[in-house]
N, C-alpha and C. Protein backbone atom coordinates (compact mmCIF):
# COMPACT_ATOMS: atom_id res chain seq x y z
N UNK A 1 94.06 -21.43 -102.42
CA UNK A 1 92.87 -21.63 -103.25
C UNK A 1 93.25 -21.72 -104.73
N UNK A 2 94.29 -20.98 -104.91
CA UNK A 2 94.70 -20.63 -107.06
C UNK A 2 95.19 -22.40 -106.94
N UNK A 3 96.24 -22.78 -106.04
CA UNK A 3 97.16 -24.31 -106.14
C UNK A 3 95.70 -25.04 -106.56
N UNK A 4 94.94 -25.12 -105.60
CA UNK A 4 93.59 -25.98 -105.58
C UNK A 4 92.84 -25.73 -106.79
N UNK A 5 92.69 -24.95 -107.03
CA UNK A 5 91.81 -24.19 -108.45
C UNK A 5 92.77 -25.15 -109.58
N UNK A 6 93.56 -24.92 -109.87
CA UNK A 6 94.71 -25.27 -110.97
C UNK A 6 94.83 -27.28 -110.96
N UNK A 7 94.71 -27.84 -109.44
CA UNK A 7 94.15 -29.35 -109.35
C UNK A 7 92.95 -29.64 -109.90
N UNK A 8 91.92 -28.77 -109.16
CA UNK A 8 90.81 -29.42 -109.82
C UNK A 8 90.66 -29.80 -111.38
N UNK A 9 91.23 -28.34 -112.04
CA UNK A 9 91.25 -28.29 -113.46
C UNK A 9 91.89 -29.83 -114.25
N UNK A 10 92.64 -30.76 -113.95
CA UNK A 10 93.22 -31.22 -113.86
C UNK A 10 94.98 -31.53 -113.44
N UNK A 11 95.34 -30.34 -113.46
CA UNK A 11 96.95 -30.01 -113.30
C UNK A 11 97.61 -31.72 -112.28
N UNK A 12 98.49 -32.37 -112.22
CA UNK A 12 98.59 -33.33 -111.46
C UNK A 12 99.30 -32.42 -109.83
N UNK A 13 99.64 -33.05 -108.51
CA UNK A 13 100.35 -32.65 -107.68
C UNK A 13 101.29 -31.77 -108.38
N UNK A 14 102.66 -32.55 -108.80
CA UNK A 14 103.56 -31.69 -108.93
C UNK A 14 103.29 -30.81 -109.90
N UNK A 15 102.40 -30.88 -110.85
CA UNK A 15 102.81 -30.16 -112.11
C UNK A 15 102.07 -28.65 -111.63
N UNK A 16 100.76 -28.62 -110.48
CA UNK A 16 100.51 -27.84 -110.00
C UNK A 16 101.46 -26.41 -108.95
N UNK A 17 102.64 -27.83 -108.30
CA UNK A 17 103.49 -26.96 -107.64
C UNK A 17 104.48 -26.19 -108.28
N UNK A 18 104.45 -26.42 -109.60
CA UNK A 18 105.26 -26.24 -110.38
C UNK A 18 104.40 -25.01 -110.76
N UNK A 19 103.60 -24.94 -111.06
CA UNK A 19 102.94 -23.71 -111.93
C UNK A 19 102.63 -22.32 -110.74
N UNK A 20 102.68 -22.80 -109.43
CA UNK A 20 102.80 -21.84 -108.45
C UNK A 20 103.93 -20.55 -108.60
N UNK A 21 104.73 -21.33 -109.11
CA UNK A 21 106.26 -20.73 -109.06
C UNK A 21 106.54 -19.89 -110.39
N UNK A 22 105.98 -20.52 -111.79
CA UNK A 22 105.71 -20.22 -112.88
C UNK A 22 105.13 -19.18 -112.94
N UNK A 23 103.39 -18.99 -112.28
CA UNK A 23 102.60 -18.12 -112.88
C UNK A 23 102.34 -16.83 -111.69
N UNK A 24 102.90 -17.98 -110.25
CA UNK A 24 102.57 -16.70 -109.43
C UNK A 24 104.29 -15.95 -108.61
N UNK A 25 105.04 -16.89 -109.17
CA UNK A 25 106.27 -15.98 -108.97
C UNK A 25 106.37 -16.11 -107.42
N UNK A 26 106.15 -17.40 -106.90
CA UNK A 26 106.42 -18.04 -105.98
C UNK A 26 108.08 -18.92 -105.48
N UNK A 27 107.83 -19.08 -104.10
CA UNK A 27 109.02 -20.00 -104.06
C UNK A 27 108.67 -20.96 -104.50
N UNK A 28 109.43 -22.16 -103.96
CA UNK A 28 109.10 -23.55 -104.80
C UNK A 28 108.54 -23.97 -103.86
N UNK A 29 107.46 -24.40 -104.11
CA UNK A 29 106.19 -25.18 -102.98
C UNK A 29 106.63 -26.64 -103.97
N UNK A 30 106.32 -27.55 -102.78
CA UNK A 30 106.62 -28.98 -103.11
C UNK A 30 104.94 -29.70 -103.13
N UNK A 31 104.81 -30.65 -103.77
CA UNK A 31 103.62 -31.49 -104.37
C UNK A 31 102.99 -31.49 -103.01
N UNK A 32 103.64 -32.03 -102.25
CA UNK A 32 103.47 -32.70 -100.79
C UNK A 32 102.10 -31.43 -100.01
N UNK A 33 102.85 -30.08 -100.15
CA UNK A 33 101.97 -29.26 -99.49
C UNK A 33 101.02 -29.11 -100.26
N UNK A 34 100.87 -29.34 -101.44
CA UNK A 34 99.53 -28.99 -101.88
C UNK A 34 98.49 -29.72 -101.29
N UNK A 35 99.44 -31.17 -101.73
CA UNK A 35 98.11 -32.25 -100.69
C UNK A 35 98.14 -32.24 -99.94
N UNK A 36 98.81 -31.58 -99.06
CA UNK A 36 97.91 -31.54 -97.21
C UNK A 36 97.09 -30.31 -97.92
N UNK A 37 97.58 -29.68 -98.56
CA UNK A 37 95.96 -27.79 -98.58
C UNK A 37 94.74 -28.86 -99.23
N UNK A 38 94.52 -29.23 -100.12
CA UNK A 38 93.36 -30.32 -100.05
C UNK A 38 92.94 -31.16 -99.45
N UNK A 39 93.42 -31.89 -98.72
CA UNK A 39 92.94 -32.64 -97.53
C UNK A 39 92.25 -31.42 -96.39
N UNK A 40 93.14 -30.52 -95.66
CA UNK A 40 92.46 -29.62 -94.96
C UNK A 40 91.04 -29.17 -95.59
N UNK A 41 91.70 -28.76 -96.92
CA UNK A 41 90.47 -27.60 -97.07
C UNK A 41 89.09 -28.60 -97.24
N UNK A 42 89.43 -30.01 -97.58
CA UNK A 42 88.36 -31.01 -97.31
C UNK A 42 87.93 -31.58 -96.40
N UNK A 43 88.77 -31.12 -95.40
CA UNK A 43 88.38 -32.06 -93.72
C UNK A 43 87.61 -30.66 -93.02
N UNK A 44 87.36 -29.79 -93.45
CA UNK A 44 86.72 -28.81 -93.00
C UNK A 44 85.53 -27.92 -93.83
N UNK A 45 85.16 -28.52 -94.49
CA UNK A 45 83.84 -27.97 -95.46
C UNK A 45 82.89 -28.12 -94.57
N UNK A 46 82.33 -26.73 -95.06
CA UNK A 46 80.61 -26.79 -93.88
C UNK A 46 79.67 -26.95 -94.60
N UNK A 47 78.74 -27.59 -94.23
CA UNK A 47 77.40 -27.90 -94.76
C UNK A 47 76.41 -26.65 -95.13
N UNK A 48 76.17 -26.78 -96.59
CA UNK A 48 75.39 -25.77 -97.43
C UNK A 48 74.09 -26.31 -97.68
N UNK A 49 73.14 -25.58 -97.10
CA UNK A 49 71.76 -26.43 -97.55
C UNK A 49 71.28 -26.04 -98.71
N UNK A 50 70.99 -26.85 -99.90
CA UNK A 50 70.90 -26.95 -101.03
C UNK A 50 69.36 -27.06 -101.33
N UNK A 51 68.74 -26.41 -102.35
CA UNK A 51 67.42 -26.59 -102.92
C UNK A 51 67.47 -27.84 -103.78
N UNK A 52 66.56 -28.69 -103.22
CA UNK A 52 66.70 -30.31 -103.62
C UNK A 52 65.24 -30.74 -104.07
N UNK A 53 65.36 -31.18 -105.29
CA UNK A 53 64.01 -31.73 -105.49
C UNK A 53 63.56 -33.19 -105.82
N UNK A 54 64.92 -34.02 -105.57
CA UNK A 54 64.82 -35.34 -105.64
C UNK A 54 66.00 -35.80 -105.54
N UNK A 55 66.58 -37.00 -105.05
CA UNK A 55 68.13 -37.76 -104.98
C UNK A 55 67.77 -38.41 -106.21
N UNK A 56 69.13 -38.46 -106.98
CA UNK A 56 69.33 -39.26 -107.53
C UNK A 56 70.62 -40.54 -107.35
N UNK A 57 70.59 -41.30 -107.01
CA UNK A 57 71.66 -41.86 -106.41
C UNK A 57 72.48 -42.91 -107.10
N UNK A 58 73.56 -43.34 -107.07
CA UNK A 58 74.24 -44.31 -107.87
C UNK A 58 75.66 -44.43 -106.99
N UNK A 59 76.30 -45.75 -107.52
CA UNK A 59 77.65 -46.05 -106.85
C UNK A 59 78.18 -46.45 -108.01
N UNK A 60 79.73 -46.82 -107.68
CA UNK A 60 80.70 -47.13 -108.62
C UNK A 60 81.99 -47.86 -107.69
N UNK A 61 82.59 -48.43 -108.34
CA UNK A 61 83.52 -48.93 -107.54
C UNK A 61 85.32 -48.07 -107.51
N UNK A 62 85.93 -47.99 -106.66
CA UNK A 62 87.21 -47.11 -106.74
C UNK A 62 87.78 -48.25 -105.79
N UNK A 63 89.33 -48.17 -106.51
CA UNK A 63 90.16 -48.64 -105.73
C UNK A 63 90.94 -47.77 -104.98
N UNK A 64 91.20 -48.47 -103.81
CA UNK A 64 92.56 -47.40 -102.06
C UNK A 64 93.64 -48.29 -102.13
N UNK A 65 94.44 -48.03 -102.15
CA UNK A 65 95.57 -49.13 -101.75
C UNK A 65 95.15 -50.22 -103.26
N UNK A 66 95.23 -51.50 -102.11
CA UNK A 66 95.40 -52.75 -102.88
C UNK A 66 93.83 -53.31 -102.36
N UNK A 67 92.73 -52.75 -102.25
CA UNK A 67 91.47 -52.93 -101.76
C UNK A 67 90.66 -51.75 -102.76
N UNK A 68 89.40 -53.10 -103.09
CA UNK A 68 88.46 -52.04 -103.65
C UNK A 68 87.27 -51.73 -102.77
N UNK A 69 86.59 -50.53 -103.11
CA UNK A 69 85.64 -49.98 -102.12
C UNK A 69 84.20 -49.32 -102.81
N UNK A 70 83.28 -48.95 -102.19
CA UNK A 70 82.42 -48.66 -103.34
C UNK A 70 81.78 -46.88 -103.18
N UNK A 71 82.14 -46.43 -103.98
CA UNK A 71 81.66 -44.62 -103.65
C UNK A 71 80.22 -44.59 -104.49
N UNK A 72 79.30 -43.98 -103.23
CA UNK A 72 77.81 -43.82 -103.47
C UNK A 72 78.00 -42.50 -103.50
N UNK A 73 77.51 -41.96 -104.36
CA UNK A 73 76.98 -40.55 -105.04
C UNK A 73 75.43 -40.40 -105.12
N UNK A 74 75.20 -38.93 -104.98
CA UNK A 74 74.08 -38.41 -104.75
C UNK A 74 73.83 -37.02 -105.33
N UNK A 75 72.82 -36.88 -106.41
CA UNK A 75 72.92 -35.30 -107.13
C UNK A 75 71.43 -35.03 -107.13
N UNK A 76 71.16 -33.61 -107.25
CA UNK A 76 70.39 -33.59 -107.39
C UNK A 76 69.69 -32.89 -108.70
N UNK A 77 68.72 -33.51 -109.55
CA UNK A 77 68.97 -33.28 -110.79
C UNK A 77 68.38 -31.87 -111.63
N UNK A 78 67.95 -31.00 -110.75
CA UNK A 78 67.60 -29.66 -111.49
C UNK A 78 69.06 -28.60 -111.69
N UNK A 79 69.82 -28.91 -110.96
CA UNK A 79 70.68 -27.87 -110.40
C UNK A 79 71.91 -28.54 -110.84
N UNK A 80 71.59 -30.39 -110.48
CA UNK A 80 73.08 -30.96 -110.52
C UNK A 80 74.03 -31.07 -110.03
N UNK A 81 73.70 -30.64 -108.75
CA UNK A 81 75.04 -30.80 -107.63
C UNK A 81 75.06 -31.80 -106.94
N UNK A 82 75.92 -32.10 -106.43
CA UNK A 82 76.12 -33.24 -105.83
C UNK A 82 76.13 -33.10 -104.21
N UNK A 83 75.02 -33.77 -103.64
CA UNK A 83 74.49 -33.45 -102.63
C UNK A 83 75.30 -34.20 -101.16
N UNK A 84 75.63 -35.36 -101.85
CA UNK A 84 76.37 -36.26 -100.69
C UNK A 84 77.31 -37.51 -101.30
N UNK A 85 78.67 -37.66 -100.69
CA UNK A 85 79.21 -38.68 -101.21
C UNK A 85 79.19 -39.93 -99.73
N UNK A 86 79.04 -40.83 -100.51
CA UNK A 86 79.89 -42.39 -98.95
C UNK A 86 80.48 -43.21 -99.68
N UNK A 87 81.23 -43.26 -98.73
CA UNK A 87 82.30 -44.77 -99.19
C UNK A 87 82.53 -45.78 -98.11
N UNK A 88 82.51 -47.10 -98.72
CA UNK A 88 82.12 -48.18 -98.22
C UNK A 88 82.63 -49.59 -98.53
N UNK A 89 82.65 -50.35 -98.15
CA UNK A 89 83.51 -51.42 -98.25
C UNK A 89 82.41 -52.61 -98.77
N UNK A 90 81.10 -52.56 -98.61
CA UNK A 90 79.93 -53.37 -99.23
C UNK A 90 79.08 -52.69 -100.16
N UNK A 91 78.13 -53.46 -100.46
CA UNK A 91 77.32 -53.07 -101.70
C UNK A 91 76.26 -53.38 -101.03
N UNK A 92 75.30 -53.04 -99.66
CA UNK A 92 74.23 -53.87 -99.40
C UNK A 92 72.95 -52.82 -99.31
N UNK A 93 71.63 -53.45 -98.52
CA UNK A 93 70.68 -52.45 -97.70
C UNK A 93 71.15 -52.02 -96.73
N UNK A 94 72.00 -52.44 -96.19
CA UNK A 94 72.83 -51.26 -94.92
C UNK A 94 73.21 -50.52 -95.31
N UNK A 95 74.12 -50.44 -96.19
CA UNK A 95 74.70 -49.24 -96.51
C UNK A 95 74.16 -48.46 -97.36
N UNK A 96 72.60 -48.80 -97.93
CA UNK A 96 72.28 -48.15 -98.72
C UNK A 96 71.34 -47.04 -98.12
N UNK A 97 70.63 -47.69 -96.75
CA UNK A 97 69.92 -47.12 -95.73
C UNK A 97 70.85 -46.04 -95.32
N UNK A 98 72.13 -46.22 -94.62
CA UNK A 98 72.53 -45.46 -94.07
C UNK A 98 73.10 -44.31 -94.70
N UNK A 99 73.21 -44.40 -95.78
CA UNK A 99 73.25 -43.33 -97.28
C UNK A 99 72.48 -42.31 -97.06
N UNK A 100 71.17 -42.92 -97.45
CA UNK A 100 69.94 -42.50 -97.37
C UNK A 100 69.77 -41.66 -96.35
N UNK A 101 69.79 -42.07 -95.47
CA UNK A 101 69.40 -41.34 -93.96
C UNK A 101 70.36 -40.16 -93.69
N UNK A 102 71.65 -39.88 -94.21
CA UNK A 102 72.11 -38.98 -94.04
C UNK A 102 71.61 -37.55 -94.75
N UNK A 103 71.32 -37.89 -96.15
CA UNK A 103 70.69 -37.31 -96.71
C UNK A 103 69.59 -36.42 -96.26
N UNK A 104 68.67 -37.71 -95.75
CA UNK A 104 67.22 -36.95 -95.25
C UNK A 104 67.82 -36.19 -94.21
N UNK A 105 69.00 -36.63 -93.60
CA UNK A 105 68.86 -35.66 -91.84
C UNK A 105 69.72 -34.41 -92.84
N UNK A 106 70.08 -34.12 -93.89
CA UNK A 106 70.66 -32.80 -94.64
C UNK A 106 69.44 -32.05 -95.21
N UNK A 107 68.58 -32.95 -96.22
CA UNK A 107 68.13 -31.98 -96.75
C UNK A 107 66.70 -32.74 -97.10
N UNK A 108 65.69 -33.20 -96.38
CA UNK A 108 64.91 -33.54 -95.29
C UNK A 108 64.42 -34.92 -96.95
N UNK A 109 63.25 -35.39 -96.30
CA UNK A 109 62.62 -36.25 -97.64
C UNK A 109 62.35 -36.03 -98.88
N UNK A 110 62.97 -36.70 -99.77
CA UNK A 110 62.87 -36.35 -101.13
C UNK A 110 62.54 -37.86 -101.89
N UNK A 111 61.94 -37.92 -102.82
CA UNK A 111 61.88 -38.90 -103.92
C UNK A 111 62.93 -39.50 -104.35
N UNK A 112 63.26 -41.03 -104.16
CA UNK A 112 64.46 -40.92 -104.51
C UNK A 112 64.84 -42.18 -105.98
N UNK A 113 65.76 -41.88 -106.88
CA UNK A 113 65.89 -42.20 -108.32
C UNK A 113 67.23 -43.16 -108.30
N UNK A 114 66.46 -44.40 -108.35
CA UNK A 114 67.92 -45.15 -108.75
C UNK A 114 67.97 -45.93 -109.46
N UNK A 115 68.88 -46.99 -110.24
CA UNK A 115 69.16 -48.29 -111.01
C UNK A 115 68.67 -49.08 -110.74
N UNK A 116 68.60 -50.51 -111.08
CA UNK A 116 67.76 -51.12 -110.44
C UNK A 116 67.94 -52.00 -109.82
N UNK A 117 68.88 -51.93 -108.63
CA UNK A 117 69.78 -52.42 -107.59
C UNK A 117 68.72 -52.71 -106.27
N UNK A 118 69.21 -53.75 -106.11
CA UNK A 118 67.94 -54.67 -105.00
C UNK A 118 67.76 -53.89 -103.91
N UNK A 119 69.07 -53.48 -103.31
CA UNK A 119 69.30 -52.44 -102.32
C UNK A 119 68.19 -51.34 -101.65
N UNK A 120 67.95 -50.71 -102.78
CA UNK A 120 67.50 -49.32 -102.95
C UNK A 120 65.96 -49.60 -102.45
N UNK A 121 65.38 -50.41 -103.04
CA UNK A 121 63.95 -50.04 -102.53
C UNK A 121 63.47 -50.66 -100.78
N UNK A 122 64.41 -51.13 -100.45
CA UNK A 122 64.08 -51.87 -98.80
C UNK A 122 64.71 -50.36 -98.06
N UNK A 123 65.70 -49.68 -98.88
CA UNK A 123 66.73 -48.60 -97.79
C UNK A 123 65.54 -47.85 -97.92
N UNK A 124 64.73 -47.12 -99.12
CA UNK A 124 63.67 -46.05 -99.35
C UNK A 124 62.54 -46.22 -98.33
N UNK A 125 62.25 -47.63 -98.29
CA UNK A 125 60.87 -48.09 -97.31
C UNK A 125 61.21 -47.56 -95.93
N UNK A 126 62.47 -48.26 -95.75
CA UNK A 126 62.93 -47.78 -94.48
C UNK A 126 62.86 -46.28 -93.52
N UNK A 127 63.20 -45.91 -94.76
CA UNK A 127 63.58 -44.20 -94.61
C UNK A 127 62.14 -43.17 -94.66
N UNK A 128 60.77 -44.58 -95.30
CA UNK A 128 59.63 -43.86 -95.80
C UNK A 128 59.89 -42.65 -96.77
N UNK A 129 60.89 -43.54 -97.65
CA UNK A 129 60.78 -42.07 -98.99
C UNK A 129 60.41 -43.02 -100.31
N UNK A 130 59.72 -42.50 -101.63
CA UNK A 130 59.38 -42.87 -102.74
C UNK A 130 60.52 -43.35 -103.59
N UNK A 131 60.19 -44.42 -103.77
CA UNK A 131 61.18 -45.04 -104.96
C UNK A 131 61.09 -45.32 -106.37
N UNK A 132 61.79 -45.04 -106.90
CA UNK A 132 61.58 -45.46 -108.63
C UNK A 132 62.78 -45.11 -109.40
N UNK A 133 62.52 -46.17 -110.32
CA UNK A 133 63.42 -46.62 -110.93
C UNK A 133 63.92 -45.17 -112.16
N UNK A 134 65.22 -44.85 -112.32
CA UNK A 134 65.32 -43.37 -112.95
C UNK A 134 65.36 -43.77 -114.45
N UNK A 135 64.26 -42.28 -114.91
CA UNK A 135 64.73 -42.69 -116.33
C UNK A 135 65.86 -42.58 -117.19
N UNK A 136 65.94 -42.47 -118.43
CA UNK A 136 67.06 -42.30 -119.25
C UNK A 136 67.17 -40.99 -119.08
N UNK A 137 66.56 -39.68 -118.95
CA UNK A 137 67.34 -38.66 -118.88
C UNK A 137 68.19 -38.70 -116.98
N UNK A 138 67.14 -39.31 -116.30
CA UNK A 138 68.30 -39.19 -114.71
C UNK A 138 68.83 -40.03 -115.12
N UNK A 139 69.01 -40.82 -116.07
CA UNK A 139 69.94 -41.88 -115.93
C UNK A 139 71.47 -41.38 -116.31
N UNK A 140 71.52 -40.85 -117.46
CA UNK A 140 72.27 -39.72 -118.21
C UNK A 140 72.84 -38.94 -117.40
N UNK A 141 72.50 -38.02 -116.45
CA UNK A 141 73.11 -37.25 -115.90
C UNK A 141 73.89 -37.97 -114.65
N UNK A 142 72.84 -39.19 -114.18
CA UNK A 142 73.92 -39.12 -112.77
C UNK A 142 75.14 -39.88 -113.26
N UNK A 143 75.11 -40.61 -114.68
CA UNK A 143 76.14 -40.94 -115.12
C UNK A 143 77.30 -40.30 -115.40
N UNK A 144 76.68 -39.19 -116.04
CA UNK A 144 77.73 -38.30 -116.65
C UNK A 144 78.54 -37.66 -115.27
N UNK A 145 77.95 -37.36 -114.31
CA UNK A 145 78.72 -36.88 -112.99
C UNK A 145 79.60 -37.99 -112.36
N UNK A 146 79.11 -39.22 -112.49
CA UNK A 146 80.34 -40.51 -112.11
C UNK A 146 81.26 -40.33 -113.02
N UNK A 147 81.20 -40.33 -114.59
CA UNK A 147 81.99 -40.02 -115.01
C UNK A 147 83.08 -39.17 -114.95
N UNK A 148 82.34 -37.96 -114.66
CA UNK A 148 83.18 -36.55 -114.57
C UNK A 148 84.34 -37.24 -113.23
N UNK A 149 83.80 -37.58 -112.38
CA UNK A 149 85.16 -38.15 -111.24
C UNK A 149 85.65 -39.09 -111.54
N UNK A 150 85.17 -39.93 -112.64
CA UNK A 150 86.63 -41.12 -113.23
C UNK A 150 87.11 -40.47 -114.04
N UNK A 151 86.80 -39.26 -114.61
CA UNK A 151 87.83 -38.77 -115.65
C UNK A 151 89.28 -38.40 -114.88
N UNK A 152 88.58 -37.51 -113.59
CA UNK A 152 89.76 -36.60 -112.76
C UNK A 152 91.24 -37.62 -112.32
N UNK A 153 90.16 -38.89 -112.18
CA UNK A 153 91.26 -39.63 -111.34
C UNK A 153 91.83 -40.83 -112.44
N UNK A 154 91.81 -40.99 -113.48
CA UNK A 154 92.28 -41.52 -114.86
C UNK A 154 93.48 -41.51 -114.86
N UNK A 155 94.38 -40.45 -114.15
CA UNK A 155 95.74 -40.38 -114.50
C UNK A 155 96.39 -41.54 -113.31
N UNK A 156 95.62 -41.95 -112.56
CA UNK A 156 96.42 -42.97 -111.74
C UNK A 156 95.09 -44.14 -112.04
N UNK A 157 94.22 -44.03 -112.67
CA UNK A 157 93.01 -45.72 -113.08
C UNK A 157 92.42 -45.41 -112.15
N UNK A 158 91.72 -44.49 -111.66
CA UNK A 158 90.66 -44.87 -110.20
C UNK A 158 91.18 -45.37 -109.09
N UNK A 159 92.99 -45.05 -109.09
CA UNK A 159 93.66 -45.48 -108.28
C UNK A 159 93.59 -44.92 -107.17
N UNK A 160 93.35 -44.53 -105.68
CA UNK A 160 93.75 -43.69 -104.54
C UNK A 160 94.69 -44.32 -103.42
N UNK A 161 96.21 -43.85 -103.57
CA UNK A 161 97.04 -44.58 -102.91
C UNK A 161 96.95 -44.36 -101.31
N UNK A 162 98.02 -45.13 -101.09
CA UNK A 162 97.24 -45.44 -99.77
C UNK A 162 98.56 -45.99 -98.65
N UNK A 163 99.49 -45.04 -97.99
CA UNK A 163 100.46 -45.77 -97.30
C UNK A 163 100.27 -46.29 -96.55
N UNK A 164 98.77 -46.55 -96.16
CA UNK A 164 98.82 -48.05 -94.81
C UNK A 164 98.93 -49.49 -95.83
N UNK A 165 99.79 -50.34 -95.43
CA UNK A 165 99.82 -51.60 -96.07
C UNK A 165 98.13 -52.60 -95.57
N UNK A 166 98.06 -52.26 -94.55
CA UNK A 166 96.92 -53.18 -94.14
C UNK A 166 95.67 -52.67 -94.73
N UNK A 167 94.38 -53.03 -94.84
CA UNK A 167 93.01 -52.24 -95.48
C UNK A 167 92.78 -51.75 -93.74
N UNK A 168 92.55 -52.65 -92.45
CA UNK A 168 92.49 -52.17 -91.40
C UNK A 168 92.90 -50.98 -90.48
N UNK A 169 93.65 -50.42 -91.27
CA UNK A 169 94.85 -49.43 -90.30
C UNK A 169 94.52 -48.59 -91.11
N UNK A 170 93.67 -48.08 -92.34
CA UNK A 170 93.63 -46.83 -93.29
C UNK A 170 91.75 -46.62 -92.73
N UNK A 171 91.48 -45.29 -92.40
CA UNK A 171 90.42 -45.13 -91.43
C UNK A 171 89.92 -44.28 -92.94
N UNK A 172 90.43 -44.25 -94.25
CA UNK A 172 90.04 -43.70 -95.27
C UNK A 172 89.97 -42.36 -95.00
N UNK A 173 90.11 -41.60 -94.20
CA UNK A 173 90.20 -40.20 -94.32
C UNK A 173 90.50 -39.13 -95.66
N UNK A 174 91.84 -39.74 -95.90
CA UNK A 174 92.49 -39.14 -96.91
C UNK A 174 91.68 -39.25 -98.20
N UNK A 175 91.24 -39.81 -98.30
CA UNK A 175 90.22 -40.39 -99.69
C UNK A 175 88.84 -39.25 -99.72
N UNK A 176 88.22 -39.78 -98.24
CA UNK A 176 86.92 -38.83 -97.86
C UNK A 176 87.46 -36.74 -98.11
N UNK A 177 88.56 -36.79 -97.91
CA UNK A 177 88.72 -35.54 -97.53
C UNK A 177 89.04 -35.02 -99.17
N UNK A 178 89.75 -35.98 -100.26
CA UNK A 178 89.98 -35.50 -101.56
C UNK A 178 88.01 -35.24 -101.84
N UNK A 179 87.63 -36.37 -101.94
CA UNK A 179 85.93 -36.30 -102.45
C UNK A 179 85.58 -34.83 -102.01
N UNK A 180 85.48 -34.62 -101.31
CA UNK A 180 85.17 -33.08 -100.35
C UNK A 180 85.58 -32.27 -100.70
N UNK A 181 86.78 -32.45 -101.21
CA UNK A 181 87.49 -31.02 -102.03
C UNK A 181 87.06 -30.90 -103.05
N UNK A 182 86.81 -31.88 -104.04
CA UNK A 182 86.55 -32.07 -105.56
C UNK A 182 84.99 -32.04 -105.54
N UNK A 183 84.34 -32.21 -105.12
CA UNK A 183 82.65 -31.96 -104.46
C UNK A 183 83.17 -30.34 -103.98
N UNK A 184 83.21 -29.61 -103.44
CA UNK A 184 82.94 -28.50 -103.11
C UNK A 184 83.57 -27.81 -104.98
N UNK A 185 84.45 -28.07 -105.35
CA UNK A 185 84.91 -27.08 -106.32
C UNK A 185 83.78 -27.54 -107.54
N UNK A 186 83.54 -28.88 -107.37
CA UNK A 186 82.52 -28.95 -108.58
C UNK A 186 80.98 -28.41 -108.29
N UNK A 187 80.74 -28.35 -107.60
CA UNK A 187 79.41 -27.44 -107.37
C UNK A 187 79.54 -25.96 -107.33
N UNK A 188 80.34 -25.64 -107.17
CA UNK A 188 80.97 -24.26 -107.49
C UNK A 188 81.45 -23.93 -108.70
N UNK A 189 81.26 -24.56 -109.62
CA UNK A 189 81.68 -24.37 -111.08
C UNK A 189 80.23 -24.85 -111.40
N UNK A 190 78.98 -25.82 -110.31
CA UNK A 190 78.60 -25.82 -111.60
C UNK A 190 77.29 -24.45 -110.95
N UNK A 191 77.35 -24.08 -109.74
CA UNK A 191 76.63 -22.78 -109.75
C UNK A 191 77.30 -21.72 -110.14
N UNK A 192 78.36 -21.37 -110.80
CA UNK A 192 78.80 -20.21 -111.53
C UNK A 192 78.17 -20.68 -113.00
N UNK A 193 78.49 -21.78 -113.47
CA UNK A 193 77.54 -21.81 -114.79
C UNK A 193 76.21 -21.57 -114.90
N UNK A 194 75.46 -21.84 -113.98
CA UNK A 194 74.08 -21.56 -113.84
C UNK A 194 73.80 -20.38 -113.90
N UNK A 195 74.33 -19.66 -112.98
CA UNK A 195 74.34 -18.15 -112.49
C UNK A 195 74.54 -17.26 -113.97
N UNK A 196 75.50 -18.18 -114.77
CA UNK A 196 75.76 -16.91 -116.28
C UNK A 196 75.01 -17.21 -116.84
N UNK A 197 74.21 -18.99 -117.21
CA UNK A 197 73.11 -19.06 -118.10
C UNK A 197 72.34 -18.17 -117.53
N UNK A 198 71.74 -17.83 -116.59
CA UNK A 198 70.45 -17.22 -115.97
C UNK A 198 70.95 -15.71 -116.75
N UNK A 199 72.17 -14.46 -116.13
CA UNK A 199 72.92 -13.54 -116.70
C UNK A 199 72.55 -13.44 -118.12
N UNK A 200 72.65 -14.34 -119.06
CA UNK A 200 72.48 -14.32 -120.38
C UNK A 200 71.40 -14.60 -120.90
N UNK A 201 70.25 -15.45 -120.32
CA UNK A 201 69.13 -15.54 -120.47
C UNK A 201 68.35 -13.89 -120.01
């Protein structure tokens, strides 16, 4: 958990395995194991049901390999956590539906806030949830949270490598399972902040 703690912060692979040894007077752990402990600890996160009072939703594009793909994000904006990630290889109403619908089967019908992407209001009908277009303050935040994950991954460009040569033969796991890790630690930093504003209030 400290290796993982010390990634999220930004630390890179090695420079993390490196500080194992440094601060906790460890053997020498190699880069390699850290990233399998993030992948695990991301292929196994359990579902937390969250007090939700509306999706706010948005995508962005990330590159795997030598293929780009598109990561849909989902927060919710009192609290600010991030409720659900997908990744996807189109930009359409399919995939925007099927977004959607995961959502509702988590954390049941909510209002939902997006850009003004053609997509969104045929997936909402579908799903029978409310649509509208978000304002400048949801606009602001769900930005600033896309942001916050292009900052993390800046040190390689939004790069996520990828040793299958083919786009066919990479089932994206490895990708889904980083999001999961970096989604669980960021909602956990941002309900410890909440928790001290409330403390100090």
């Amino acid at each position: 958990m400290y290796s993982m703690y010390l990634y999220f912060l930004g630390l890179s692979l090695r420079n993390t395995s490196k500080a194992l040894v440094i601060f906790r007077d460890e053997n020498k752990r190699s880069y390699v194991s850290v990233w399998n402990w993030i992948q695990r600890f991301g292929s196994c996160q359990i579902y937390k049901r969250k007090r939700v009072s509306a999706f706010i939703i948005d995508e962005t594009v990330i590159q795997i390999g030598n293929h780009h793909f598109w990561l849909w994000i989902c927060i919710e904006p009192v609290y600010r956590s991030v409720l659900g990630i997908y990744i996807s290889e189109e930009r359409n109403m399919l995939v925007a539906e099927k977004f959607i619908r995961s959502l509702v089967d988590k954390y049941g019908k909510h209002t939902v806030y997006t850009d003004g992407g053609t997509w969104y209001p045929e997936a909402c009908k579908i799903n029978e949830l409310k649509h509208y277009l978000h304002s400048p303050l949801e606009k602001s935040i769900i930005e600033r949270v896309m942001q916050y994950f292009k900052d993390r991954t800046e040190c390689f460009d939004d790069y996520y490598p990828c040793i299958q040569k083919e786009e066919n033969e990479c089932n994206l796991l490895h990708v889904h399972n980083w999001m999961q890790f970096f989604v669980s630690m960021y909602n956990d930093t941002i309900t410890s902040r909440k928790n001290n504003e409330f403390e100090t209030n």
